[in-house]
Protein backbone atom coordinates (compact mmCIF):
# COMPACT_ATOMS: atom_id res chain seq x y z
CA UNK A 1 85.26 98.57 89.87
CA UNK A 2 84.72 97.80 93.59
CA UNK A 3 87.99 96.85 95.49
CA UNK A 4 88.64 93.00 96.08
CA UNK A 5 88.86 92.17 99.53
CA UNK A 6 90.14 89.56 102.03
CA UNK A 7 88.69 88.01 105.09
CA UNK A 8 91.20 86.41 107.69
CA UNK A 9 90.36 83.50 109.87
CA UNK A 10 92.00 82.20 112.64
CA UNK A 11 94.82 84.59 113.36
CA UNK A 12 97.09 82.43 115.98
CA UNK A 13 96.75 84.61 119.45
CA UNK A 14 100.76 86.34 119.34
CA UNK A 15 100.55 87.32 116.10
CA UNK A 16 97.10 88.90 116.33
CA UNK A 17 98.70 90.50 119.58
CA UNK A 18 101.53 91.95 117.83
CA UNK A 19 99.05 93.29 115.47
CA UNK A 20 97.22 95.43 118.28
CA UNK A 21 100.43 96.39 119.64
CA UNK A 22 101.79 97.68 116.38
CA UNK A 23 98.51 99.50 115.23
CA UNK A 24 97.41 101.23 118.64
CA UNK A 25 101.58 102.52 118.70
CA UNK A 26 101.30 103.79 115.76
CA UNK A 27 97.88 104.96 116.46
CA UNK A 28 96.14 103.76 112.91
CA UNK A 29 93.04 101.22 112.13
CA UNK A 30 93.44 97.44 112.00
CA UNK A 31 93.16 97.75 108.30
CA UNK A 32 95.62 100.08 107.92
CA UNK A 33 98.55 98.52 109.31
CA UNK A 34 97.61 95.83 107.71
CA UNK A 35 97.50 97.25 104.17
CA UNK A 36 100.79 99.11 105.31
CA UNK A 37 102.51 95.68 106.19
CA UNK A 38 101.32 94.37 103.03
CA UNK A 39 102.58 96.98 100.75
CA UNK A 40 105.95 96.94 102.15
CA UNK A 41 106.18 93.20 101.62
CA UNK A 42 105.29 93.38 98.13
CA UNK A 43 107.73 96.45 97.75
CA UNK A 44 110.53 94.02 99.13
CA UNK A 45 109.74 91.00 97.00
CA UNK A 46 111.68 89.20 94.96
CA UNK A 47 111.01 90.36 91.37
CA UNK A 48 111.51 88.81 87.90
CA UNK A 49 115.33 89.70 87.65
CA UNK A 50 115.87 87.73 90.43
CA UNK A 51 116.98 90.30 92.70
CA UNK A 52 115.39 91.45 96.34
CA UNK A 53 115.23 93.98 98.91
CA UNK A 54 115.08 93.55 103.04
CA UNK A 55 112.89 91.48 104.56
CA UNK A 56 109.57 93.25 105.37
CA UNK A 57 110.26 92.45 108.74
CA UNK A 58 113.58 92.62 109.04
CA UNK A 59 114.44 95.65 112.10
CA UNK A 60 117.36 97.63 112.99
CA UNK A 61 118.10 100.15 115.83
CA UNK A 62 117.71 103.48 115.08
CA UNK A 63 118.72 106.14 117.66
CA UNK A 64 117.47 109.75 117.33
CA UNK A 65 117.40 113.47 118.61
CA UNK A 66 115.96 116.52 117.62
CA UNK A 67 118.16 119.03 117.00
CA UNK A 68 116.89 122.98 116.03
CA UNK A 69 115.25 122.15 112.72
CA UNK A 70 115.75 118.40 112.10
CA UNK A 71 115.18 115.27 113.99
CA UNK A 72 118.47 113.20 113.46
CA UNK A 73 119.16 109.78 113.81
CA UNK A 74 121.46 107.01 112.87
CA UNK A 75 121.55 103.03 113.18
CA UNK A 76 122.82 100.82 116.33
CA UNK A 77 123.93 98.24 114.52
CA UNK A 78 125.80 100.45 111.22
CA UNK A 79 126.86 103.39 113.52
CA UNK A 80 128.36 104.96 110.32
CA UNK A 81 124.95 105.24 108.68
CA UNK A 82 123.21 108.54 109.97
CA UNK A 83 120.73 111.09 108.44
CA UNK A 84 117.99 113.62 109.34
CA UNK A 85 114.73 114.18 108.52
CA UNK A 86 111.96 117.31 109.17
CA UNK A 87 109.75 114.84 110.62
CA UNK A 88 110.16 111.12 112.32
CA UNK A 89 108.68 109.75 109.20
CA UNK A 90 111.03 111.16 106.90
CA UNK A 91 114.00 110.47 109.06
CA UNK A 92 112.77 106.80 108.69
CA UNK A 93 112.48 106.70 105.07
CA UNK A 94 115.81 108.35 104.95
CA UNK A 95 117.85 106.28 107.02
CA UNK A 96 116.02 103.08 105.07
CA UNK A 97 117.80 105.07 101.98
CA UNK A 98 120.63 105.50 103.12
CA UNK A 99 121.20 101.74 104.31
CA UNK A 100 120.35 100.40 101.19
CA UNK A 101 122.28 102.75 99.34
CA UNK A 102 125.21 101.32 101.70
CA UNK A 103 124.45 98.46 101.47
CA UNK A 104 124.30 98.37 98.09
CA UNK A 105 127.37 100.28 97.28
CA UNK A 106 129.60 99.13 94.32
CA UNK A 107 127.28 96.09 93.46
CA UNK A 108 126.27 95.81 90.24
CA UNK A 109 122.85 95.69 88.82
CA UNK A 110 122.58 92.63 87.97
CA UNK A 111 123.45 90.26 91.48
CA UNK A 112 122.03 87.49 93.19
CA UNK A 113 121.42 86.71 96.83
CA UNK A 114 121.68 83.79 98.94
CA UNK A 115 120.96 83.46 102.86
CA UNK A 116 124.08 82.37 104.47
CA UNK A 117 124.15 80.72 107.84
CA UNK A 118 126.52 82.04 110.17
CA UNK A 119 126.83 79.61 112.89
């Protein structure tokens, strides 16, 4: 079965810039930050219990060092949150982890959200 596609029109000039920025620093195709962006948002989507993850494009500060045999890091804004990783990548995924796991800690499974403004 040949793969669907999609064909964009029209991208508005700053987010087509930010596009080109993102891909060329992290040094990958058009396509492929684009499939990347759009798995992440569909990982972080609300699903049928009515529960959801971070924004796709929600960002944090993360400051890192290598050290011997691991690259550490930890977050700007939740100084108390730090981790390691044998490679940048995995130092990402594991400070995502450990965030959520924070930020998740003693909620139940079955909870709710609600944006609250703070101003």
């Amino acid at each position: 079965m040949p793969k669907k596609q999609i064909n964009i029109r029209d991208v508005p000039e700053a987010l087509y810039e930010w596009i080109e920025n993102e891909r060329h620093a992290q040094r990958v195709s058009q396509k492929e930050f684009l499939l990347k962006v759009l798995e992440n948002a569909a990982a972080h989507s609300p699903t049928d219990t009515g529960t959801v993850g971070p924004s796709a494009f929600s960002k944090m500060t993360l400051v890192y060092w290598k050290s011997k045999r691991f690259w550490l890091g930890k977050l700007l804004e939740h100084p108390e949150i730090m981790t390691q990783g044998r490679t940048l990548e995995e130092l990402e995924r594991n400070i995502r982890e450990a965030f959520m796991l924070m930020a998740l800690d003693e909620v139940p499974a079955e909870y709710r959200i609600r944006e609250v403004a703070m101003a």
